[in-house]
C-alpha atoms as a PDB file:
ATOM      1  CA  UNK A   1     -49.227 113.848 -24.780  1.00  0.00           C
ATOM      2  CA  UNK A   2     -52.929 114.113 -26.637  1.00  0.00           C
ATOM      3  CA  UNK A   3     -53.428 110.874 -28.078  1.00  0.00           C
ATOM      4  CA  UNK A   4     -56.142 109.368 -29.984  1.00  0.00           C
ATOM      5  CA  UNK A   5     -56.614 105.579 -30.045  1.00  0.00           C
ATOM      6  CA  UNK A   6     -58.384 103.161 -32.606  1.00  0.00           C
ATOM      7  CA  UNK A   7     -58.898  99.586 -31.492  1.00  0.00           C
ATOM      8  CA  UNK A   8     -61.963  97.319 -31.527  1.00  0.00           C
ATOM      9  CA  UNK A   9     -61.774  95.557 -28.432  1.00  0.00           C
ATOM     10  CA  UNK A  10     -63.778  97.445 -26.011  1.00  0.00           C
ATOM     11  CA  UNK A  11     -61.943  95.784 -23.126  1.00  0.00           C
ATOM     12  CA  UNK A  12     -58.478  96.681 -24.558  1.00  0.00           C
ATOM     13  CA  UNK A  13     -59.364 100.367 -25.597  1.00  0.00           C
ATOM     14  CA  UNK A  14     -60.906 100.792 -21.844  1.00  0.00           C
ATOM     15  CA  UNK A  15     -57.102  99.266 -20.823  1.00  0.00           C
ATOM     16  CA  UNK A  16     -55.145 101.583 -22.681  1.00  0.00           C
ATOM     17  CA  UNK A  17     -56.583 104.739 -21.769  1.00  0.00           C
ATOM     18  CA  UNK A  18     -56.476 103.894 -17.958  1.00  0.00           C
ATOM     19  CA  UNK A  19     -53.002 103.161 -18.510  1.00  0.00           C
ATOM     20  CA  UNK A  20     -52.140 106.163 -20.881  1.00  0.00           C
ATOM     21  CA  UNK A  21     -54.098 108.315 -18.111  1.00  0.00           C
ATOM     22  CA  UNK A  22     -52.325 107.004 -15.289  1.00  0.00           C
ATOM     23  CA  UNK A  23     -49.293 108.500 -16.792  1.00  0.00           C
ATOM     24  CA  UNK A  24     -50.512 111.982 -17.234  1.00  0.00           C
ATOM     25  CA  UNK A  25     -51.898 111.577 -21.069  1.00  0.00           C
ATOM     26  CA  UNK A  26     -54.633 113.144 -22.033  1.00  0.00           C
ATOM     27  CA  UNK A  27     -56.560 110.407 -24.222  1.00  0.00           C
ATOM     28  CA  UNK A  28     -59.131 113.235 -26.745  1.00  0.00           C
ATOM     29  CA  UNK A  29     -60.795 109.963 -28.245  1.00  0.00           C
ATOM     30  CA  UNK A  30     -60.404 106.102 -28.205  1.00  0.00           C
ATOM     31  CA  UNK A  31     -63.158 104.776 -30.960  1.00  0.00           C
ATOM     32  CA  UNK A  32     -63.766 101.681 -32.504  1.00  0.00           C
ATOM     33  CA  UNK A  33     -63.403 101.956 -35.904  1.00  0.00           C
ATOM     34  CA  UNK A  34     -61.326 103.235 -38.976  1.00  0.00           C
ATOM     35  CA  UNK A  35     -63.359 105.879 -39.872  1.00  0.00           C
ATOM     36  CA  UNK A  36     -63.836 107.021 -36.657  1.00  0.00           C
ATOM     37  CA  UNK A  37     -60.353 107.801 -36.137  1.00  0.00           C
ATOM     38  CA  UNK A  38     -60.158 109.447 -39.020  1.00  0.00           C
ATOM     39  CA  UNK A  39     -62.621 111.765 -37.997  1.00  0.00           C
ATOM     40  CA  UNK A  40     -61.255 111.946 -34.397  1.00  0.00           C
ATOM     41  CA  UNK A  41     -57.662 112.419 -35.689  1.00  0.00           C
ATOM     42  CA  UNK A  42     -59.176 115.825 -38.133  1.00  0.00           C
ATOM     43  CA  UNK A  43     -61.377 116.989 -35.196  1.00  0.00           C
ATOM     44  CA  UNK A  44     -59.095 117.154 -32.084  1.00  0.00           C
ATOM     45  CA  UNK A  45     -55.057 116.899 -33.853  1.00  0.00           C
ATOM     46  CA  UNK A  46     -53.338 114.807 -31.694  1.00  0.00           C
ATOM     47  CA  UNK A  47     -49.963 114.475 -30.980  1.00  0.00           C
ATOM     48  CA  UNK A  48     -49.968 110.879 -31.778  1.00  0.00           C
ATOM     49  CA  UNK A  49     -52.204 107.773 -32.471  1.00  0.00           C
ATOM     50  CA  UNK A  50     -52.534 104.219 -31.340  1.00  0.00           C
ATOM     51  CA  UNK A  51     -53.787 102.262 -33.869  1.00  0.00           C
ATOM     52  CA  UNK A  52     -54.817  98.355 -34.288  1.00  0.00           C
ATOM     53  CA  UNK A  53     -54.825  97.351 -37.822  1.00  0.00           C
ATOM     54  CA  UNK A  54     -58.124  94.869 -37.887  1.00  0.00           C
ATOM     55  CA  UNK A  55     -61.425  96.783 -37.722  1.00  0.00           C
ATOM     56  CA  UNK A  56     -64.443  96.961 -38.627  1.00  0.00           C
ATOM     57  CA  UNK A  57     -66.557  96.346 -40.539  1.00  0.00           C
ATOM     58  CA  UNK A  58     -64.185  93.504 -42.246  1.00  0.00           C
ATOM     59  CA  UNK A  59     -61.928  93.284 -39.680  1.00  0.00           C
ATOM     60  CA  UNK A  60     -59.017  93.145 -41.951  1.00  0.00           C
ATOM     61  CA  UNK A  61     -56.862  95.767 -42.419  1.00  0.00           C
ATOM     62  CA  UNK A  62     -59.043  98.973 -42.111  1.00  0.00           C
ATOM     63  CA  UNK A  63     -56.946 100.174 -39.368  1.00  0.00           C
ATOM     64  CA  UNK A  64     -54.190 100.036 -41.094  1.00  0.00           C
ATOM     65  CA  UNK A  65     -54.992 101.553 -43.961  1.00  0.00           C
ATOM     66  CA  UNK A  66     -56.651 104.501 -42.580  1.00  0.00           C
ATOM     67  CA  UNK A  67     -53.510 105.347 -40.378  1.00  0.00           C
ATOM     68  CA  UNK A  68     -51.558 105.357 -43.771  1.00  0.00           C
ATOM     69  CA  UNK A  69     -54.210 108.052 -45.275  1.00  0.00           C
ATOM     70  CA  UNK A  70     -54.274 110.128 -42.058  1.00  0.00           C
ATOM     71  CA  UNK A  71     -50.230 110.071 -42.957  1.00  0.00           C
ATOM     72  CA  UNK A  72     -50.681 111.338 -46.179  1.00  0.00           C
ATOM     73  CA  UNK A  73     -53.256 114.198 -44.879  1.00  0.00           C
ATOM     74  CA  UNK A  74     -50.834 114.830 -42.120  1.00  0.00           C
ATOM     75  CA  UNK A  75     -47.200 113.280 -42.885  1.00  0.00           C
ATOM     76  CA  UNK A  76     -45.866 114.856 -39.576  1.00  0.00           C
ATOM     77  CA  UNK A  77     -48.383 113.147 -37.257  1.00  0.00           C
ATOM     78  CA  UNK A  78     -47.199 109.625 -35.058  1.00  0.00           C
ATOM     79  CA  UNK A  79     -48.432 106.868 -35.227  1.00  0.00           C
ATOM     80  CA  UNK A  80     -47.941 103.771 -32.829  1.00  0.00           C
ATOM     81  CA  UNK A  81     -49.761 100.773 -34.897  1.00  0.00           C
ATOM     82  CA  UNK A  82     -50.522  97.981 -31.816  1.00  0.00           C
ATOM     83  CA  UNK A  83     -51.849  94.961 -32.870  1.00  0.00           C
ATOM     84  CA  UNK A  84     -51.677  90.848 -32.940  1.00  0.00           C
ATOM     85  CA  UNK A  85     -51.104  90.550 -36.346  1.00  0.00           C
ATOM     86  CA  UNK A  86     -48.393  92.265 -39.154  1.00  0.00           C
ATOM     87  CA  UNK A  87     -49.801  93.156 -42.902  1.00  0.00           C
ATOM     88  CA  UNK A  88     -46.720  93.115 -44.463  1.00  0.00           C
ATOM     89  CA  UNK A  89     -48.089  94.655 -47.503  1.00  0.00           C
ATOM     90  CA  UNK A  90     -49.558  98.125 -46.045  1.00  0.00           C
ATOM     91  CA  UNK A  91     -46.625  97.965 -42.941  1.00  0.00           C
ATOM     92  CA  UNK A  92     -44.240  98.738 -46.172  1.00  0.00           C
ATOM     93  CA  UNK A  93     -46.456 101.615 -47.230  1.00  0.00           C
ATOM     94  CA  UNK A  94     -46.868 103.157 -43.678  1.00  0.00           C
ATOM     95  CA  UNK A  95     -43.070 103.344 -43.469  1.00  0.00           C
ATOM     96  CA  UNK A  96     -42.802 105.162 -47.068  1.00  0.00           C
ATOM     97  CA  UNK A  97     -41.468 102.055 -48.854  1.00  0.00           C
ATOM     98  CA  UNK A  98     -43.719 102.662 -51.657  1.00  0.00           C
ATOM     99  CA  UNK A  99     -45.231 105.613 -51.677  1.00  0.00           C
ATOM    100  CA  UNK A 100     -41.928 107.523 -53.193  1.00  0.00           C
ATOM    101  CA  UNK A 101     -41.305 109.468 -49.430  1.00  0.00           C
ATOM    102  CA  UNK A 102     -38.433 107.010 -49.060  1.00  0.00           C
ATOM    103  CA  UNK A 103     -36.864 105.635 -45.846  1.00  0.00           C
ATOM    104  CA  UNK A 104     -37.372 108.954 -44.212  1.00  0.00           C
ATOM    105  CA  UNK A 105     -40.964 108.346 -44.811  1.00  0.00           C
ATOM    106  CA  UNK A 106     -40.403 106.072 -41.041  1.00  0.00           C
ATOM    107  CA  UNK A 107     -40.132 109.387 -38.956  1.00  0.00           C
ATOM    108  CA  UNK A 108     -42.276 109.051 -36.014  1.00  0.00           C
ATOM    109  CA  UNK A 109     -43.561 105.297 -36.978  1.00  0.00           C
ATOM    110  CA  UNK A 110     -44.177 102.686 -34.976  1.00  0.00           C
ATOM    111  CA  UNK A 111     -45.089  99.111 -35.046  1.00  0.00           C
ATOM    112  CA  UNK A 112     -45.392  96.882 -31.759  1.00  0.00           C
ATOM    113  CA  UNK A 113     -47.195  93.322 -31.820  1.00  0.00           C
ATOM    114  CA  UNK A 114     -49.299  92.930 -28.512  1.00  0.00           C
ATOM    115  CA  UNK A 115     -48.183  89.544 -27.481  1.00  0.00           C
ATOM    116  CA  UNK A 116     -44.378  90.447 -27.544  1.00  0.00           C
ATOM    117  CA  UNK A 117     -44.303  93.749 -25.347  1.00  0.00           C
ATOM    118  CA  UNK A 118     -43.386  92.750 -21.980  1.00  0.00           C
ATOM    119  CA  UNK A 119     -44.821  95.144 -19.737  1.00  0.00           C
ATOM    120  CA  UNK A 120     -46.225  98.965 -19.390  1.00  0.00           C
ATOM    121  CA  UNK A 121     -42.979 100.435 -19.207  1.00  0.00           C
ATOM    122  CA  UNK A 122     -41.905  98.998 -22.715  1.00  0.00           C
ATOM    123  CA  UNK A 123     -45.100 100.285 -24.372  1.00  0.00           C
ATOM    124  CA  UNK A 124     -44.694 103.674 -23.043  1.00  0.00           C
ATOM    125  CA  UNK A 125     -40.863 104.283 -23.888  1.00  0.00           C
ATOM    126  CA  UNK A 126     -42.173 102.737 -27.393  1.00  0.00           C
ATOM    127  CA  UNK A 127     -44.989 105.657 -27.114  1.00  0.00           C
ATOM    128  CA  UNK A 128     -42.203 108.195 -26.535  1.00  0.00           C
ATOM    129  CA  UNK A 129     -39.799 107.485 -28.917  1.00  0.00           C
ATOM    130  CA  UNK A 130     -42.712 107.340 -31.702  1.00  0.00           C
ATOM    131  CA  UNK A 131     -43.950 110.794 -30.882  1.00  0.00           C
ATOM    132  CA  UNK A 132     -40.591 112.441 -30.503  1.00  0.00           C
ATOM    133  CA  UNK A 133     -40.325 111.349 -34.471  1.00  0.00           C
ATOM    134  CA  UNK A 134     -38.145 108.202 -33.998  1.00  0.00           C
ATOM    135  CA  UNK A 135     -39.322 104.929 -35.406  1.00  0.00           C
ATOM    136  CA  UNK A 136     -39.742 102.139 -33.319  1.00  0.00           C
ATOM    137  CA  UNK A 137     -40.319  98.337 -34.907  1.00  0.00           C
ATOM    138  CA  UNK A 138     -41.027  94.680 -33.329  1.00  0.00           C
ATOM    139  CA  UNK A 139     -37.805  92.234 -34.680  1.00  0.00           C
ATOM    140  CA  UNK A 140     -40.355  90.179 -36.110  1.00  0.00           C
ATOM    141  CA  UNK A 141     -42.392  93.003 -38.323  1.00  0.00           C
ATOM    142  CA  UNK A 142     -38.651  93.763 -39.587  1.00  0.00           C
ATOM    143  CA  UNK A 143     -38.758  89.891 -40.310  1.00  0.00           C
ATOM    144  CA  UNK A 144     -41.385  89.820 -42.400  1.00  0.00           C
ATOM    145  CA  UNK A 145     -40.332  92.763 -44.572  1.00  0.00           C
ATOM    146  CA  UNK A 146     -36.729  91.631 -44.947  1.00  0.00           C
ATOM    147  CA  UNK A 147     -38.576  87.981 -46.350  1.00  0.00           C
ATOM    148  CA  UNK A 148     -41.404  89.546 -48.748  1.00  0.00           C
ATOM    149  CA  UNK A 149     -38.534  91.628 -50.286  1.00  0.00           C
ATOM    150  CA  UNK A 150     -35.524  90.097 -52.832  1.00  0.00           C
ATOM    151  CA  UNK A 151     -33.169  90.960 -50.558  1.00  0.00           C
ATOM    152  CA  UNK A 152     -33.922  88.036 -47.779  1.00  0.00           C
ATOM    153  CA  UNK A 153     -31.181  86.126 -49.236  1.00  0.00           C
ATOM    154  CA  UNK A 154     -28.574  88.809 -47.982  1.00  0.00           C
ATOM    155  CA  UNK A 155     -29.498  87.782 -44.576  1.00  0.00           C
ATOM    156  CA  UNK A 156     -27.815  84.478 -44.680  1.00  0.00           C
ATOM    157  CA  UNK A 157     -24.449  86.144 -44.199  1.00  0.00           C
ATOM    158  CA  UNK A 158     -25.473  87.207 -40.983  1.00  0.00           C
ATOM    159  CA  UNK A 159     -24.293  85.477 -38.101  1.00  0.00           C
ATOM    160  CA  UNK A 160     -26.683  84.538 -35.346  1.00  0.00           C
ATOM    161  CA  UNK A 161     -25.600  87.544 -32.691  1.00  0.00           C
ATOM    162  CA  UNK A 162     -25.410  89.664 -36.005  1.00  0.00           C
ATOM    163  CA  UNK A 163     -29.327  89.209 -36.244  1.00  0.00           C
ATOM    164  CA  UNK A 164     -30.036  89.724 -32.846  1.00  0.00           C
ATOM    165  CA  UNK A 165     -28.337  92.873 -32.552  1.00  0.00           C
ATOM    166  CA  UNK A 166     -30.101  93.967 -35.955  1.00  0.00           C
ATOM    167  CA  UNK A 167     -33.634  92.706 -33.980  1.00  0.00           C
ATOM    168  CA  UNK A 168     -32.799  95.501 -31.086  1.00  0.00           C
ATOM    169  CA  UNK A 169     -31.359  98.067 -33.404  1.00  0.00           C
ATOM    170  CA  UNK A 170     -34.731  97.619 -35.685  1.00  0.00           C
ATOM    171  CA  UNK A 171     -36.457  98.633 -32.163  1.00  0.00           C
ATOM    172  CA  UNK A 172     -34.506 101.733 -32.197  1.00  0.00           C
ATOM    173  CA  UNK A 173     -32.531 100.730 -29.033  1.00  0.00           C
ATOM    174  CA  UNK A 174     -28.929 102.587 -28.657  1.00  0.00           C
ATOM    175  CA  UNK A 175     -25.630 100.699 -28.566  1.00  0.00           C
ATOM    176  CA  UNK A 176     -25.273 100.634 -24.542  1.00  0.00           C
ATOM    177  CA  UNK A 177     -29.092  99.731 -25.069  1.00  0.00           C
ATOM    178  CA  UNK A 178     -27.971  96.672 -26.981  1.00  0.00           C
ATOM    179  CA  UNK A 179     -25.731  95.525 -24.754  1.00  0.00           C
ATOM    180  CA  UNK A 180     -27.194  95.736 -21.696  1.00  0.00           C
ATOM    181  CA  UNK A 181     -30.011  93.549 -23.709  1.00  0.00           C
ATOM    182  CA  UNK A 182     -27.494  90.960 -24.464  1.00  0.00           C
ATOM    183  CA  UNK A 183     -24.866  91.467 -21.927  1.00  0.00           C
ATOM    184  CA  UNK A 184     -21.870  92.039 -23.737  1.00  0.00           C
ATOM    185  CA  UNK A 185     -19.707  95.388 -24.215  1.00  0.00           C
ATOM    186  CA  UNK A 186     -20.223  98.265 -26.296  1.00  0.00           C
ATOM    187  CA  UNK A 187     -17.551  97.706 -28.037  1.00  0.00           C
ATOM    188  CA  UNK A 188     -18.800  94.488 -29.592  1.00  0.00           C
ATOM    189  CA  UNK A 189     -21.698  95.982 -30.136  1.00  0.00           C
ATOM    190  CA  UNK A 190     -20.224  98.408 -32.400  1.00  0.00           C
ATOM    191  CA  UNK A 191     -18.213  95.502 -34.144  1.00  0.00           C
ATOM    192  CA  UNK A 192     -21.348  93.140 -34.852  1.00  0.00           C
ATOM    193  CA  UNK A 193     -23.382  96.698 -36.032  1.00  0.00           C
ATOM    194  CA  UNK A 194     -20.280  97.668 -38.252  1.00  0.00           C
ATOM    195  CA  UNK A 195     -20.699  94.119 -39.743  1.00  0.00           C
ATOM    196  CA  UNK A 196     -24.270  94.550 -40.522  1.00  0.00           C
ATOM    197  CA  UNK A 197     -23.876  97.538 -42.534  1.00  0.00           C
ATOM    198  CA  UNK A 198     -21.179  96.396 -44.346  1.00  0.00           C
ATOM    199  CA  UNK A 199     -22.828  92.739 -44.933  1.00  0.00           C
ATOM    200  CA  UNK A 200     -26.085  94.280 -46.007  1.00  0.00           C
ATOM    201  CA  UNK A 201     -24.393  97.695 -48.114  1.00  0.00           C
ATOM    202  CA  UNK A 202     -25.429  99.977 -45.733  1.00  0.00           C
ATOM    203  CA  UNK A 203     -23.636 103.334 -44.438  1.00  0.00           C
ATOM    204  CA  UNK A 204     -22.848 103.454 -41.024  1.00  0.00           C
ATOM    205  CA  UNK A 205     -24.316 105.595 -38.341  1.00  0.00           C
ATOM    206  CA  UNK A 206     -24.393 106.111 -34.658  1.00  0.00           C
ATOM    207  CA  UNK A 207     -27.622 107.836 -34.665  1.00  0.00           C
ATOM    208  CA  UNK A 208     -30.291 105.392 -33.161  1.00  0.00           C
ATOM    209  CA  UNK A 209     -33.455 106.769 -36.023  1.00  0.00           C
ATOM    210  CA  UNK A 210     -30.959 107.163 -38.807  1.00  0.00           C
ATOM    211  CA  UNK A 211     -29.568 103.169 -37.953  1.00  0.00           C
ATOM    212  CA  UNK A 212     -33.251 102.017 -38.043  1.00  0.00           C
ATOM    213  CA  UNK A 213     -34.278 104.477 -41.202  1.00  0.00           C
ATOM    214  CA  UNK A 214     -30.331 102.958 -42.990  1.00  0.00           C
ATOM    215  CA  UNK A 215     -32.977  99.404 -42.516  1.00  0.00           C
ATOM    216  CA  UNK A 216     -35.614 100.572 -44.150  1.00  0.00           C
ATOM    217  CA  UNK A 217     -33.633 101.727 -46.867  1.00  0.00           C
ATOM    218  CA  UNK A 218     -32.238  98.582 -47.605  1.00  0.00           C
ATOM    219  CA  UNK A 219     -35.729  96.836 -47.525  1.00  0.00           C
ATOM    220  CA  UNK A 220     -36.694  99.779 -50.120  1.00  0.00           C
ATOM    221  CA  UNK A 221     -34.049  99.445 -52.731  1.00  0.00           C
END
């Protein structure tokens, strides 16, 4: 893939494009600074972007906010946001929760906190999945959203394994994905995913993106 990356940390941006390049990437530009990858996203028209959401100069949430105008200039283009922190407030405009695009606004959107990816192999599948137009979300960004919305009460008739499969499906993860995460069968996975939807209003679907995109749409409405 071309990729483009924005973070501020000279010693992380130096990590991530050895690592990206040691798996055949070609990294066109890794800057430090919003409107720097604005300009580097027009100029070279990646096939995705890593983005951190504090830069500078106020070291806020200028990341984050430019990756939602590059999305506006170019709706089709990926983004992988990668940071420490979660801005709950522009995360629900990146995914289209306000911005009228709906749900499906979430194609090819990710959103992966440093500190909880395990290893390289984790990031890159996350990578992947983002820039092949599925969306890809940490549990705990999808935690934040369900609580700043009026809906957080609708979690409380969700049972404990209910939430963690909801956690792994918000990640995009499959069914036999799920289970091999929590080591039970398929088949309960499709029981405790059934009971989800039906506990929250939400239509069923096998598709991985639609299941995460059915999550969204509930956190919209």
């Amino acid at each position: 893939m071309r990729i483009v990356i924005a973070e501020d940390s000279a010693v992380v941006r130096a990590g991530l494009v050895e690592l990206l390049a040691d798996r055949g990437h070609d990294v066109l530009a890794a800057v430090g600074d919003a409107d720097a990858l604005v300009a580097a996203v027009a100029q070279y028209e990646p096939d995705i972007a890593v983005v951190d959401v504090r830069m500078p100069p106020g070291h806020t949430d200028e990341g984050l906010r430019a990756a939602i105008a590059i999305r506006r200039e170019r709706p089709g283009l990926p983004i992988l946001v990668f940071s420490q922190y979660i801005e709950t407030r522009y995360a629900a405009d990146l995914l289209g929760m306000r911005s009228g695009r709906g749900a499906a606004g979430a194609a090819g959107i990710g959103y992966l906190l440093k500190d909880r990816v395990a290893n390289v192999g984790e990031f890159a599948d996350a990578l992947a999945r983002v820039a092949a137009g599925g969306t890809v979300l940490d549990p705990e960004v999808v935690t934040q959203l369900l609580g700043a919305t009026r809906h957080a009460s609708s979690l409380a008739s969700l049972t404990a394994r209910e939430r963690q499969v909801l956690a792994l499906m918000a990640e995009g993860r499959s069914n036999s994905g799920i289970a091999d995460q929590l080591v039970i069968s398929e088949r309960a996975v499709e029981k405790h995913t059934g009971s989800i939807f039906s506990k929250l209003g939400l239509p069923a679907s096998d598709a991985d993106h639609r299941r995460v995109l059915a999550v969204l749409a509930y956190l919209e409405s």
